[in-house]
Protein backbone atom coordinates (compact mmCIF):
# COMPACT_ATOMS: atom_id res chain seq x y z
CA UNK A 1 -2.33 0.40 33.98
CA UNK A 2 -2.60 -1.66 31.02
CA UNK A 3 0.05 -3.73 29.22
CA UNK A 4 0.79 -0.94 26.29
CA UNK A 5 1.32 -3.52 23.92
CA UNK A 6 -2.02 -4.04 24.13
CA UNK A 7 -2.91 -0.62 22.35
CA UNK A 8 -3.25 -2.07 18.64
CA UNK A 9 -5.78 -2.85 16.22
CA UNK A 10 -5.61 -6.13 16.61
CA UNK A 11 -4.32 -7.24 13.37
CA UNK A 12 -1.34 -5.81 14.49
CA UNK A 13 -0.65 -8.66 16.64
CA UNK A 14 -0.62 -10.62 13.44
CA UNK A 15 2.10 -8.90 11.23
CA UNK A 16 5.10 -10.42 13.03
CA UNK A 17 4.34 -13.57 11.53
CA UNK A 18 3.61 -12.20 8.29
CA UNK A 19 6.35 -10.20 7.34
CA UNK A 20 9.34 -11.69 5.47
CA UNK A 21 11.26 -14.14 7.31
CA UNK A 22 14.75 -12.57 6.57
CA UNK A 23 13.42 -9.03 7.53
CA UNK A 24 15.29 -7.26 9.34
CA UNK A 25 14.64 -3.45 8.76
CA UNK A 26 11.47 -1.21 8.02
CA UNK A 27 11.22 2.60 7.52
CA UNK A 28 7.85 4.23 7.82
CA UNK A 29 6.89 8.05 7.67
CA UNK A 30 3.92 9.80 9.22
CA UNK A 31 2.70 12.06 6.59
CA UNK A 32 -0.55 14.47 5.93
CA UNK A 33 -1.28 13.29 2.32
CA UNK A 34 -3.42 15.99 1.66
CA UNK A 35 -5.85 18.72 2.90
CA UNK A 36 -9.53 18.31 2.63
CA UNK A 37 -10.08 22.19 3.40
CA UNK A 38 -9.47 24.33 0.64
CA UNK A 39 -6.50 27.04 1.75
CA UNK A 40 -5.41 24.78 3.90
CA UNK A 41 -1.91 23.11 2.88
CA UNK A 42 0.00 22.50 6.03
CA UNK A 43 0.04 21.62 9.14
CA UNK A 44 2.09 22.14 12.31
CA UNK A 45 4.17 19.36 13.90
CA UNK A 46 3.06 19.22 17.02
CA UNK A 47 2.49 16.59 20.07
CA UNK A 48 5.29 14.02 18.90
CA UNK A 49 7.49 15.05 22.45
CA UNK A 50 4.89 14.28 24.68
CA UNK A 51 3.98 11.36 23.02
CA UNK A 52 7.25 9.34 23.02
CA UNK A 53 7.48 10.67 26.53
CA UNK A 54 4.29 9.72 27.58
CA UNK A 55 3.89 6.02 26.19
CA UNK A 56 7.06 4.92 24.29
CA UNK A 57 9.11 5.95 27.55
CA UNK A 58 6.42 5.80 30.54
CA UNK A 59 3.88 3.65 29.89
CA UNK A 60 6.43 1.15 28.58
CA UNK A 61 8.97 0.88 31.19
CA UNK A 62 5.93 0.98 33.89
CA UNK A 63 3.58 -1.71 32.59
CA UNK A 64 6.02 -3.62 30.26
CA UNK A 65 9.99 -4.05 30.91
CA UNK A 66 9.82 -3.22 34.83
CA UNK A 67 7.14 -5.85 35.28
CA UNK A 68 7.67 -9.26 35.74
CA UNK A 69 8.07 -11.19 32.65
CA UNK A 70 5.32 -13.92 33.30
CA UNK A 71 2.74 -11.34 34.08
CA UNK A 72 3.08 -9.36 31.04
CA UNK A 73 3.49 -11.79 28.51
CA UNK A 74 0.11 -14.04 30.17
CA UNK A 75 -1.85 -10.75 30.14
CA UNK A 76 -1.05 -10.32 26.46
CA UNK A 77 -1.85 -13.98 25.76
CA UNK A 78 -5.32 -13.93 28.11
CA UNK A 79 -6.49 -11.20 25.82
CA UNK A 80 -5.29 -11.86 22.42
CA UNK A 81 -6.10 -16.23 22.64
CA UNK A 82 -9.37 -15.71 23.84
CA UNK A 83 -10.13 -12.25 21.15
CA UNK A 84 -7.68 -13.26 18.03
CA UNK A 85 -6.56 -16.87 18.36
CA UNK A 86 -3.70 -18.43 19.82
CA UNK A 87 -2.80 -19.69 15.96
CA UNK A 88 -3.39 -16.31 14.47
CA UNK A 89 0.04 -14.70 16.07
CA UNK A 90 3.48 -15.34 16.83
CA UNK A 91 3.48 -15.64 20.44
CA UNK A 92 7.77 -15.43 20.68
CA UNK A 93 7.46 -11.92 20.01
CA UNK A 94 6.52 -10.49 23.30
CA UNK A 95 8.54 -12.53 25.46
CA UNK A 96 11.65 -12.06 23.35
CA UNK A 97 11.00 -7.57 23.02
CA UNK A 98 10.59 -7.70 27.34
CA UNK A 99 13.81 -10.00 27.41
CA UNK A 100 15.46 -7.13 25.35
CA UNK A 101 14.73 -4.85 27.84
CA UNK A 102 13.77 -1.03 25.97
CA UNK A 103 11.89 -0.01 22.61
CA UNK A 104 14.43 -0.92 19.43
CA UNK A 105 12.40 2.36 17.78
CA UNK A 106 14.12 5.06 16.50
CA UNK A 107 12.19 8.28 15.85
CA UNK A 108 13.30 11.21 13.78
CA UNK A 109 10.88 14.47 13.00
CA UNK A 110 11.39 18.06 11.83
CA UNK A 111 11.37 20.10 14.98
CA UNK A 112 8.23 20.69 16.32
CA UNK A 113 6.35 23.98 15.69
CA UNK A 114 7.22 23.11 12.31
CA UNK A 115 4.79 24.24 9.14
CA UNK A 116 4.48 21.10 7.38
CA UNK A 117 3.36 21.02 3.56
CA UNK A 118 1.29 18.21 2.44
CA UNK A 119 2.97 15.27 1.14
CA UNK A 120 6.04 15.89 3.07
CA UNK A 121 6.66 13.33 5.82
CA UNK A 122 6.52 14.66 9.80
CA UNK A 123 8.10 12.00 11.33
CA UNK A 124 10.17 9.05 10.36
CA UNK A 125 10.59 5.61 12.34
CA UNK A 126 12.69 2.62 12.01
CA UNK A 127 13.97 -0.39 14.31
CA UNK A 128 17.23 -0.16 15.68
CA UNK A 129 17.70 -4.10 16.31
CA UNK A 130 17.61 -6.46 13.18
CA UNK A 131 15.11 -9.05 15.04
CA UNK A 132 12.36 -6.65 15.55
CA UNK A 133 11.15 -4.64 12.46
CA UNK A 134 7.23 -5.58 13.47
CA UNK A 135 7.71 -2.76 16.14
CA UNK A 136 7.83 -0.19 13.96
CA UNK A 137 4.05 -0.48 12.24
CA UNK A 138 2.96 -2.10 15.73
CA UNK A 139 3.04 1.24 17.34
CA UNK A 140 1.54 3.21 14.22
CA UNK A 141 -2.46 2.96 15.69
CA UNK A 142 -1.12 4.28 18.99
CA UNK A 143 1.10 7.22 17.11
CA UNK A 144 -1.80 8.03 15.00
CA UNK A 145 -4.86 8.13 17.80
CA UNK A 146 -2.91 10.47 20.01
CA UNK A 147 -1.64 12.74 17.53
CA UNK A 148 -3.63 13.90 14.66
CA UNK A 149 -6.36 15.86 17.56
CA UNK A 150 -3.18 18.12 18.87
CA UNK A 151 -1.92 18.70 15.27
CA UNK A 152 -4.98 19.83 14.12
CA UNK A 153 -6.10 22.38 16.82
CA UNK A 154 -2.28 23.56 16.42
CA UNK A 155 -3.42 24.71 13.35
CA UNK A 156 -6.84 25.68 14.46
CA UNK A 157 -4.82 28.13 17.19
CA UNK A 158 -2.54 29.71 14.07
CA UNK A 159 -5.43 29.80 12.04
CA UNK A 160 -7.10 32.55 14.78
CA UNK A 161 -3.86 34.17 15.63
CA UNK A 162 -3.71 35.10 11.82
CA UNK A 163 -7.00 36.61 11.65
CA UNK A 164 -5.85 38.67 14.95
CA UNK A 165 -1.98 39.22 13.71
CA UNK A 166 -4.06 41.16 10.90
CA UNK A 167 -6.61 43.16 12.69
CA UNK A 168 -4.34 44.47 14.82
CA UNK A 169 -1.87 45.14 13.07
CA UNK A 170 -4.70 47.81 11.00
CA UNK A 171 -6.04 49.02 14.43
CA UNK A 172 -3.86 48.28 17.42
CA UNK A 173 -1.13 49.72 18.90
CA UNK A 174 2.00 47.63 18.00
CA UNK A 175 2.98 46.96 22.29
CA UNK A 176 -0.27 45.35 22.52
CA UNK A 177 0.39 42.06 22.74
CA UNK A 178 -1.78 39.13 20.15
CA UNK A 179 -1.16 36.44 22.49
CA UNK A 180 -4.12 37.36 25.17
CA UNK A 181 -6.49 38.47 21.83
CA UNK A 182 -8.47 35.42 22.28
CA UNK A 183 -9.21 32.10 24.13
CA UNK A 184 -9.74 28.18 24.19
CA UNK A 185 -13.26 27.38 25.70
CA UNK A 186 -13.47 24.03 24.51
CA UNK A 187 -12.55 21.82 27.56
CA UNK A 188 -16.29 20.41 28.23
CA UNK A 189 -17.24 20.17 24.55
CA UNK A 190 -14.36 17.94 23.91
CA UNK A 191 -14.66 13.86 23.71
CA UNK A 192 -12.45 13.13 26.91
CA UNK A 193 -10.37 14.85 29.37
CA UNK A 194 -6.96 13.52 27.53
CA UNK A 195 -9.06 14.88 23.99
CA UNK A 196 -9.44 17.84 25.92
CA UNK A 197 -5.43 18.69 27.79
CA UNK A 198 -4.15 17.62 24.01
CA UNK A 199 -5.98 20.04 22.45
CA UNK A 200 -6.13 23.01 24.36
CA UNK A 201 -1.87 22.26 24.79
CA UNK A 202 -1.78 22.72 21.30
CA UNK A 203 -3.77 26.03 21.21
CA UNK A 204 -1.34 27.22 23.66
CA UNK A 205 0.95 27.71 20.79
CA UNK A 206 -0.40 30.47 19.35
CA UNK A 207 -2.26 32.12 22.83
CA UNK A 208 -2.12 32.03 26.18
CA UNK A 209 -5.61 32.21 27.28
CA UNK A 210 -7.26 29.09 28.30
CA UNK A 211 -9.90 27.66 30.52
CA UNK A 212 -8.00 24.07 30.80
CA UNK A 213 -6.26 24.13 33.77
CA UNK A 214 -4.75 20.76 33.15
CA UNK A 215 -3.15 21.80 29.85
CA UNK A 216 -0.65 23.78 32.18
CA UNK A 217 0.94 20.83 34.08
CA UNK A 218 0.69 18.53 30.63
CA UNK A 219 3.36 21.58 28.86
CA UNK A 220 5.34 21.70 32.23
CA UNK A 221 5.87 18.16 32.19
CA UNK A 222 7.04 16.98 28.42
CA UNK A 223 7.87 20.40 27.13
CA UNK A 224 10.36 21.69 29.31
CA UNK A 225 8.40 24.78 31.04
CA UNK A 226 7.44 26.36 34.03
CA UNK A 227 4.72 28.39 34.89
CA UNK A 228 6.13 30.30 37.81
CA UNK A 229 9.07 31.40 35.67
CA UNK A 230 7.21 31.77 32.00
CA UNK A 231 4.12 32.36 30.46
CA UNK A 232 2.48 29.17 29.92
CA UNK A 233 -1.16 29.56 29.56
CA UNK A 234 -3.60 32.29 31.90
CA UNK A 235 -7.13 31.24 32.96
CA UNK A 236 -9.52 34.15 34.07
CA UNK A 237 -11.25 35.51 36.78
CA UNK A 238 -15.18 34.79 35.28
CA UNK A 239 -18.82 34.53 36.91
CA UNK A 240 -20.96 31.47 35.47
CA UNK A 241 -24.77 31.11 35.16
CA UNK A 242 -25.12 29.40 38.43
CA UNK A 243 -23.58 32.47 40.24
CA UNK A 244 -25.17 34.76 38.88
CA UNK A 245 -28.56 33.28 39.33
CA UNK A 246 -27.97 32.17 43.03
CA UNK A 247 -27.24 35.62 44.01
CA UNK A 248 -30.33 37.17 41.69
CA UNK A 249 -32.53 34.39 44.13
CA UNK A 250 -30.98 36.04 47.21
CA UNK A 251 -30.86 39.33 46.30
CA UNK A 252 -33.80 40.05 44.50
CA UNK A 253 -31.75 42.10 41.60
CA UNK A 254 -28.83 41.96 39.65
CA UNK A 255 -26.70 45.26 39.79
CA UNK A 256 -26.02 44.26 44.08
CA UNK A 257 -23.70 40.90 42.20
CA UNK A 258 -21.91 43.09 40.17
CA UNK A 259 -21.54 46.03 42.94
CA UNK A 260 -19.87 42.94 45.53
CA UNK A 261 -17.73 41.64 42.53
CA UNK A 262 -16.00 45.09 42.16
CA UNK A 263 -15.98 46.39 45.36
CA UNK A 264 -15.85 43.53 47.53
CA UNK A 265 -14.50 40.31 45.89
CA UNK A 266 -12.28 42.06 43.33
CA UNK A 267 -11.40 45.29 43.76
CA UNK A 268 -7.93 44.86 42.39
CA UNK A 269 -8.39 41.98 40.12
CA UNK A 270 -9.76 42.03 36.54
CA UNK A 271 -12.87 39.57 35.94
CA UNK A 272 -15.71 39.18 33.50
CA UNK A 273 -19.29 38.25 34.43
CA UNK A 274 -21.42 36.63 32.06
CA UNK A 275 -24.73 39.21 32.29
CA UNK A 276 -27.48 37.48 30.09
CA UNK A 277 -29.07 35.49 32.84
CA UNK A 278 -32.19 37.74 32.30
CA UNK A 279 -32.32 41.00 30.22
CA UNK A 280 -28.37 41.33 28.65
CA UNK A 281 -28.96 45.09 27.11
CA UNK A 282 -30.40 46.04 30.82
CA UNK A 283 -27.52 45.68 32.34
CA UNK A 284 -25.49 46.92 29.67
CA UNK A 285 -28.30 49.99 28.94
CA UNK A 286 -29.42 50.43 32.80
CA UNK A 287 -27.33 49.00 35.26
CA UNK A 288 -23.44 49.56 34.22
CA UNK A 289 -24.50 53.57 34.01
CA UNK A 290 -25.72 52.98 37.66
CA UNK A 291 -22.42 51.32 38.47
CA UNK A 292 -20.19 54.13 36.93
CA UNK A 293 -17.99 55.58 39.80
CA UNK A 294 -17.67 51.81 41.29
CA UNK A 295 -16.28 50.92 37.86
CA UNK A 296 -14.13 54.06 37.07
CA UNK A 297 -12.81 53.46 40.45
CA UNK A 298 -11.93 49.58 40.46
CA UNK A 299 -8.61 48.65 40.05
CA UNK A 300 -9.08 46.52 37.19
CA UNK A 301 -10.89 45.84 33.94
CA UNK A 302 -14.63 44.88 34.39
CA UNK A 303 -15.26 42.93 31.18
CA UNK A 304 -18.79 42.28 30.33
CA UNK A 305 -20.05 38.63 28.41
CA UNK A 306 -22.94 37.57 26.44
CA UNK A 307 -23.61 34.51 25.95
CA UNK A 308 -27.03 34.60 23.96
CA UNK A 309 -28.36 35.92 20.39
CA UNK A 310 -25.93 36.64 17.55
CA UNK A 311 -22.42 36.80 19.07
CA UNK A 312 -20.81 39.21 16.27
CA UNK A 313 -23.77 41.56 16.90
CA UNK A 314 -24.20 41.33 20.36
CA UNK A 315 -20.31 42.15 21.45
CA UNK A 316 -19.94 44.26 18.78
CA UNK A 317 -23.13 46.69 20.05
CA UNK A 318 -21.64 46.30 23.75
CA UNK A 319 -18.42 48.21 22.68
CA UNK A 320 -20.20 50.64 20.91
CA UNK A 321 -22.53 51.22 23.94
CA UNK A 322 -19.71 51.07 26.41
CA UNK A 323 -18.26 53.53 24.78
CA UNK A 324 -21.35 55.67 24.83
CA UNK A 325 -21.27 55.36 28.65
CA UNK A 326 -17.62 55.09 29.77
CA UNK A 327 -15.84 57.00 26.76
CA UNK A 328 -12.09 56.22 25.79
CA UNK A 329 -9.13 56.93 24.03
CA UNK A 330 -7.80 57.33 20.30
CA UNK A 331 -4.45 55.30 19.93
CA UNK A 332 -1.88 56.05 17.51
CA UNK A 333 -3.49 54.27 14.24
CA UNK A 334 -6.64 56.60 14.99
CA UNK A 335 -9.01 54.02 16.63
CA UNK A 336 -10.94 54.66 19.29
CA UNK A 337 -9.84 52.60 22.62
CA UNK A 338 -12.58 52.12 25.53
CA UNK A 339 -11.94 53.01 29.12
CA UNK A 340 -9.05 49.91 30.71
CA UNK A 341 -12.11 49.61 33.43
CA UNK A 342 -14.50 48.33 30.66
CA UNK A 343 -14.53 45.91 27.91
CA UNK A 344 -16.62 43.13 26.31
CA UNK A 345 -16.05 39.45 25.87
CA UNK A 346 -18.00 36.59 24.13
CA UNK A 347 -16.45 33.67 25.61
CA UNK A 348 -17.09 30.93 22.62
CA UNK A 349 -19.19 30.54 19.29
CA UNK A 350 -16.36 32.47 17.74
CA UNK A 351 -15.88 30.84 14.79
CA UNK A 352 -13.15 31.77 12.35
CA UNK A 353 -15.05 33.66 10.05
CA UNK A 354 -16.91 35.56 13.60
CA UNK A 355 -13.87 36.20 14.69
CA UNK A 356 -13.29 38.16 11.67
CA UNK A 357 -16.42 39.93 11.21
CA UNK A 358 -16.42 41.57 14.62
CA UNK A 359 -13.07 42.97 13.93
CA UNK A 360 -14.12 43.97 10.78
CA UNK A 361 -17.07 45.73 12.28
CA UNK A 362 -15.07 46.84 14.63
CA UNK A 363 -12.63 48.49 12.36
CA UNK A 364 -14.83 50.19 10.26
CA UNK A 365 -16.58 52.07 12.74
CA UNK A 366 -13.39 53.52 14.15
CA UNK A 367 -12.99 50.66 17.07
CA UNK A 368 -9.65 49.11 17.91
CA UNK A 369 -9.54 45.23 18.03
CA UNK A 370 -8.60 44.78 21.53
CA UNK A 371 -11.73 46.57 22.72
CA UNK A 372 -12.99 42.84 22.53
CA UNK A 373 -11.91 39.44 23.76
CA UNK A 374 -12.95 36.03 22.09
CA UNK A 375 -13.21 32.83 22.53
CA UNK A 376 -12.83 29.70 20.60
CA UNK A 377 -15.06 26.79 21.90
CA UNK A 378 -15.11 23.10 21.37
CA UNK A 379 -16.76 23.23 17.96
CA UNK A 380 -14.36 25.52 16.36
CA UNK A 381 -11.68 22.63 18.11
CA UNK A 382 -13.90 20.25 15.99
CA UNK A 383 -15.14 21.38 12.75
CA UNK A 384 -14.89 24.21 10.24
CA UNK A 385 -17.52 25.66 8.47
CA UNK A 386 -16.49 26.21 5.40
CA UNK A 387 -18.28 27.68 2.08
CA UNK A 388 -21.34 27.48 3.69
CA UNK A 389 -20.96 23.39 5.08
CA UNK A 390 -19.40 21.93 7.56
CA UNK A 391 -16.33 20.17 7.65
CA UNK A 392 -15.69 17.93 11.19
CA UNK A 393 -11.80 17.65 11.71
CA UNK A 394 -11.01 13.68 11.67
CA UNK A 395 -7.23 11.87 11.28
CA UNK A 396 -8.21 12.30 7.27
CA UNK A 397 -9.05 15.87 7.38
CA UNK A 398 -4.94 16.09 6.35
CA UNK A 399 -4.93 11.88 5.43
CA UNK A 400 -2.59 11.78 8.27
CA UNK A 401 -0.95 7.92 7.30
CA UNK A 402 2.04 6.20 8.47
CA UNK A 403 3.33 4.20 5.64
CA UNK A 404 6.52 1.70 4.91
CA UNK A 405 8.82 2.50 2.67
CA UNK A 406 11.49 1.24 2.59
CA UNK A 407 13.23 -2.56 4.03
CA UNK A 408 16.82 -4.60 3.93
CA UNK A 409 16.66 -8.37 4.40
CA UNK A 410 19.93 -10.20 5.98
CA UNK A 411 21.82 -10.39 3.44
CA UNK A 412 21.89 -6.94 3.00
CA UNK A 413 20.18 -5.75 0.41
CA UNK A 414 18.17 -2.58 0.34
CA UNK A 415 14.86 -2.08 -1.07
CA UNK A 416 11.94 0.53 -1.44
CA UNK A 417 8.56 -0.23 -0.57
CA UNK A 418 5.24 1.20 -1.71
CA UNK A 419 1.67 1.60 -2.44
CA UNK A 420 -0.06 3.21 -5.70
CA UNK A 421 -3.30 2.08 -5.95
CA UNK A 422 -5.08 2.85 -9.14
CA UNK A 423 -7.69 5.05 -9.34
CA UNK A 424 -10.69 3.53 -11.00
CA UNK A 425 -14.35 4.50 -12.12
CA UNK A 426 -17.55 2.91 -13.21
CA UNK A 427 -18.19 3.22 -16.70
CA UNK A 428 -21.62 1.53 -17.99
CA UNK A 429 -21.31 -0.51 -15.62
CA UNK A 430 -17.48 -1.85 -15.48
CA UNK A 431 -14.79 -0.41 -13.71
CA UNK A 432 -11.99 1.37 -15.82
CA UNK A 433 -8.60 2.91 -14.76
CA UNK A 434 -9.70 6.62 -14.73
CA UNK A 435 -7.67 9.08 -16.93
CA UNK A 436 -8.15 12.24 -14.50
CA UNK A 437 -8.31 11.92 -10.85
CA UNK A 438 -10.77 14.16 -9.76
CA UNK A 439 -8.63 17.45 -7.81
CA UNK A 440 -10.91 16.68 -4.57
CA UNK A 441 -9.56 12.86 -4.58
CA UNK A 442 -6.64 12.66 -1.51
CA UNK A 443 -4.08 9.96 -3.52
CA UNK A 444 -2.69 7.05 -1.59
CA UNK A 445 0.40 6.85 -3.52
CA UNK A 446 3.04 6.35 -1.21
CA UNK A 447 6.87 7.77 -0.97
CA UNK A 448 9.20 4.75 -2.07
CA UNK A 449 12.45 4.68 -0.28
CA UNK A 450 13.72 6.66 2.24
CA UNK A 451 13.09 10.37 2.57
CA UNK A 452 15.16 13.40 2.56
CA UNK A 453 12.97 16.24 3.78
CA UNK A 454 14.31 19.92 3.39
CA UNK A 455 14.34 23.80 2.71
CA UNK A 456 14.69 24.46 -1.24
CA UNK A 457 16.14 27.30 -2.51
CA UNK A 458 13.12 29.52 -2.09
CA UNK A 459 12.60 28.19 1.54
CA UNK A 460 9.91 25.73 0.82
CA UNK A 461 9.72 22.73 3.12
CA UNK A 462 10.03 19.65 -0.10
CA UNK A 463 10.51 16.26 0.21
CA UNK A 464 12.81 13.95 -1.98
CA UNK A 465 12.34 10.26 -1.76
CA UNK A 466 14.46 7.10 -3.21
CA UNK A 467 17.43 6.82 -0.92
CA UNK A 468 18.86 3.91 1.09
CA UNK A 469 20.41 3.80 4.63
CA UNK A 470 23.82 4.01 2.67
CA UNK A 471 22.63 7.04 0.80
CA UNK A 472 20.71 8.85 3.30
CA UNK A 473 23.73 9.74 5.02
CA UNK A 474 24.68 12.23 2.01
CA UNK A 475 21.89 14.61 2.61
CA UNK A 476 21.92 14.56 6.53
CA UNK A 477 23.77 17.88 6.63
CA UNK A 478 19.94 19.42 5.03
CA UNK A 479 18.14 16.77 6.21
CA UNK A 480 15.36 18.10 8.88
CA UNK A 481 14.28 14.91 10.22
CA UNK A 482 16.03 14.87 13.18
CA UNK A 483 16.63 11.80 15.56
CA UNK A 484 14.18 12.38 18.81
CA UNK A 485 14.12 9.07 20.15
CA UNK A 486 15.88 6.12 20.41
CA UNK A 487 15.94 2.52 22.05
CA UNK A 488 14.13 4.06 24.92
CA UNK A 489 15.88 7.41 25.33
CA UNK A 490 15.00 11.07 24.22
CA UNK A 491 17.46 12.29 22.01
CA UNK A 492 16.65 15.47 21.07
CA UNK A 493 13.88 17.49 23.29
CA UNK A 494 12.23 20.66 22.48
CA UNK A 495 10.28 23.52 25.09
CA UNK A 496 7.83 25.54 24.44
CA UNK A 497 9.13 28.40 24.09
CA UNK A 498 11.41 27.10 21.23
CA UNK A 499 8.06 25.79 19.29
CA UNK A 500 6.58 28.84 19.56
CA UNK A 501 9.11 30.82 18.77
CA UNK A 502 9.65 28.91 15.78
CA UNK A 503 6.12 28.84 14.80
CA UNK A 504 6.09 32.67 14.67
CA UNK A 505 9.56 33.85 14.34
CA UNK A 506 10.53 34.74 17.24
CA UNK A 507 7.49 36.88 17.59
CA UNK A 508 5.35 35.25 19.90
C-alpha cells in the first residue's frame, strides 16, 4: 500500500517550512459554510469513525510507523524530489513524525448522526505535540476527499425517508415499518467501488434496503455491528435482463420463467422480476391473470418491476391493475392494501420529487404507500433536480472547508486566526468592495478562535467562536465536540444503531 503521507495536494508538503518558526499549536474545524440547495440547511455528521479508523489508525501504522524508517522516508523523498523539489520542503519532518512513533492529532466531533446547521463546525482537530502543528492541515485533503460523498448521501437517505415518514403516516398502518419503504440502487452508477460502499453505508442510515453487498462488512467493521445479530442492510431476491432473456431464448415465452421462479426456485422466498424485456403491460394484463393460483398459492410476495417508460406512471398503473386482478384489503386509515402475494417495484429513477408523486397518486386514489417499493439510483446519489435544473452534489454543494483558527507560539501566547475576504464587484470597469452580497454568494469568512458548539435554549445546534485553550475548558460541560481520536487511539466510538437512533429519535 502506499506511504499515506503521500495522500496530499502537494503543497502540503510545503507548509512545514512555512509556518511560523515558534509554532507550536493549530486548531482547525471542518465546517459546511453553506447550502447551495434551497431548503436545505444541514447536514448529517456522518463517516468521521470509519475514517480515523480506516487511514489515521490503519493505513498509518501499516505503511508508515511499522515500516522501516529508511523505506518510508526514501519513498516520500523519491516522489516529492523528483515532483516538488528537494528545496521546496522541509525534509526533517517525516523522519522526525515516524521517529515519534503515532499521529500527534487530536479529533473532536459532535456525535455522529448528528443534524448539523450550516456554519456550525462538524469536527475540530488540533496537534497534541508542540513540534508538529503542520499535521493538522496536512491531513485536511485526505479528511475532505473521503468525507463530503458519505455526508451528503446521509442526507440524500433522510431526505427520502421524510417523504416516506409522511406518506405513510396519511395511508399506512402505523406497525408497518419505513425502513424497507425504499432502496439504494446506485452501486454501478457510482465513480468507484470505495465511492460506491461510502455511499450506500451512509444510506443505510435511514433504510435498510440495498443492493451493495459490500456496504454490510464496511458498517460491521468501523461501526460496531453485526449482521447476524442486527439489522444492518437487506439485499433482495431479483431477476435481471440477462435472465430473463436467456430463458425467453430457451423457452420460447415468458410466463414458463415466472411459473419456475414461484414454484420451483422460490416457492417460499419473496423476489421481484424485472418484466419489461418485451411487452411490460402483457405480462401485467395477460400473463399474471394466467399465473393466479401459482401466485395466490406461493409462499411469498411476487413483486413485479418496470424498468422502462415513465416510472411514476408505470408503477403507479401496475398497483391499480394488480389490484384489478388479485384484489386486497382496506387497512385501518381506509386505504386499500393489495394481496401480500403481489406488489410492484421500480427499482431506480426515483427521484425525490417521483418518489413523492407516486405516493401522492397513490393516496388519492385510495392506495396505501406500501403497495409500492422504490428505489433510489446513482443519480439521485449524485445530483438533485431542483426547480426545474440540476444541481450535481460536489464537496461545495454545503462549502464543506477545513479552516485554522486559532494558534499559540512558545512562549505561550494564544491567538485567533482567520480569513474574511472581501467581497468585490466590477463597476465600469474597476473593482469596488460590494455593499450587498448577493443571498446566493456562500461567504468564506472564517470562525476566529476556538469554537464552542451547542444546543441553545430552543434546541438549536449554534456555534460560538473566540475562545482559547484556557477558556474552552469553561463551556466543555455544553460543549458537543467531543474528543474521538487521539495520538493514534479511538477515544470515543459510536455503532450504528446509536447513529440511527439518534438521527430519528429512537424511531428507526
Amino acid at each position: 500500500m502506499a506511504n499515506p503521507m503521500l495522500n496530499i495536494d502537494f503543497y502540503k508538503a510545503t507548509h512545514a517550512k512555512m509556518y511560523p518558526k515558534d509554532l507550536t499549536k493549530i486548531v482547525s474545524y471542518l465546517t459546511p459554510r453553506g447550502s447551495r440547495i434551497s431548503g436545505h440547511d444541514k447536514l448529517i455528521h456522518f463517516g468521521l469513525q470509519a475514517f480515523i479508523k480506516e487511514f489515521l489508525i490503519e493505513a498509518f501504522n501499516r505503511d508508515f510507523f511499522e515500516k522501516p524508517f529508511d523505506e518510508v522516508t526514501n519513498e516520500y523523498f523519491r516522489i516529492i524530489d523528483n515532483t516538488l523539489g528537494p528545496q521546496a520542503y522541509d525534509k526533517k519532518m517525516i523522519g522526525e513524525l515516524h521517529k515519534l512513533g503515532y499521529l500527534p492529532v487530536e479529533i473532536a466531533a459532535v456525535p455522529e448522526g448528528t443534524l448539523v446547521p450550516i456554519k456550525v463546525p462538524m469536527i475540530q482537530l488540533t496537534n497534541t505535540h508542540p513540534d508538529f502543528p503542520w499535521v493538522v492541515e496536512y491531513i485536511e485533503s485526505l479528511l475532505s476527499a473521503e468525507m463530503w460523498h458519505g455526508m451528503i448521501s446521509a442526507n440524500v437517505g433522510y431526505m427520502y425517508r421524510k417523504i416516506v415518514d409522511k406518506y405513510y403516516a396519511l395511508t399506512v398502518d402505523d406497525d408497518v415499518p419505513r425502513s424497507k419503504a425504499l432502496g439504494d440502487f446506485s452501486f454501478r452508477g457510482q465513480e468507484s467501488l470505495s465511492s460506491a460502499v461510502k455511499s450506500s453505508a451512509a444510506f443505510c442510515l435511514s433504510f435498510l434496503n440495498t443492493a451493495t453487498v459490500p456496504a454490510v462488512p464496511y458498517l460491521e467493521k468501523y461501526y460496531n455491528c453485526d449482521c447476524t445479530k442486527e439489522p444492518v442492510a437487506y439485499g433482495a431476491v431479483s431477476t435481471e435482463h440477462s435472465v430473463m432473456c436467456s430463458n425467453f431464448a430457451f423457452d420460447g415465452d415468458e410466463i414458463t420463467m415466472f411459473r419456475r421462479l414461484l414454484t420451483e426456485l422460490y416457492p417460499d422466498t419473496s423476489f421481484s422480476v424485472v418484466s419489461d424485456s418485451y411487452d411490460y403491460w402483457n405480462v401485467v394484463n395477460n400473463i399474471l391473470p394466467q399465473l393466479k393460483n401459482e401466485i395466490m398459492a406461493h409462499n411469498g410476495t411476487m413483486l413485479i418491476r418496470g424498468d422502462s417508460g415513465d416510472p411514476v406512471e408505470v408503477v403507479t398503473e401496475t398497483v391499480f391493475r394488480l389490484w384489478n386482478i388479485f384484489g386486497g384489503t382496506v387497512n385501518s386509515k381506509g386505504y386499500k392494501v393489495l394481496n401480500p402475494h403481489i406488489k410492484a417495484i421500480y427499482g431506480d429513477s426515483i427521484t425525490p420529487q417521483r418518489a413523492e408523486s407516486v405516493y401522492r397518486i397513490l393516496m388519492e386514489n385510495g392506495f396505501a404507500c406500501n403497495n409500492v417499493v422504490l428505489g433510489a439510483g446513482s443519480f439521485s446519489m449524485q445530483c438533485l433536480e431542483t426547480g426545474g435544473e440540476l444541481a450535481p452534489y460536489t464537496r461545495d454543494t454545503f462549502h464543506i472547508a477545513v479552516k485554522a483558527v486559532y494558534c499559540e507560539d512558545r512562549a505561550g501566547n494564544m491567538m485567533p486566526i482567520f480569513k474574511a475576504p472581501k467581497n468585490y464587484i466590477k463597476v465600469d470597469g474597476e473593482f469596488r468592495e460590494a455593499e450587498n452580497s448577493s443571498d446566493k454568494e456562500i461567504s468564506k469568512k472564517s470562525h476566529k478562535g476556538m469554537c464552542c458548539v451547542y444546543k441553545n435554549e430552543l434546541g438549536d445546534i449554534v456555534c460560538e467562536d473566540g475562545y482559547t485553550s484556557a477558556t474552552i475548558k469553561d463551556v466543555s460541560d455544553k460543549n458537543m465536540l467531543a474528543t474521538v481520536f487521539k495520538d493514534g487511539k479511538m477515544i470515543r466510538e459510536y455503532s450504528l444503531s446509536d447513529i440511527r437512533n439518534r438521527l430519528y429519535g429512537g424511531a428507526f
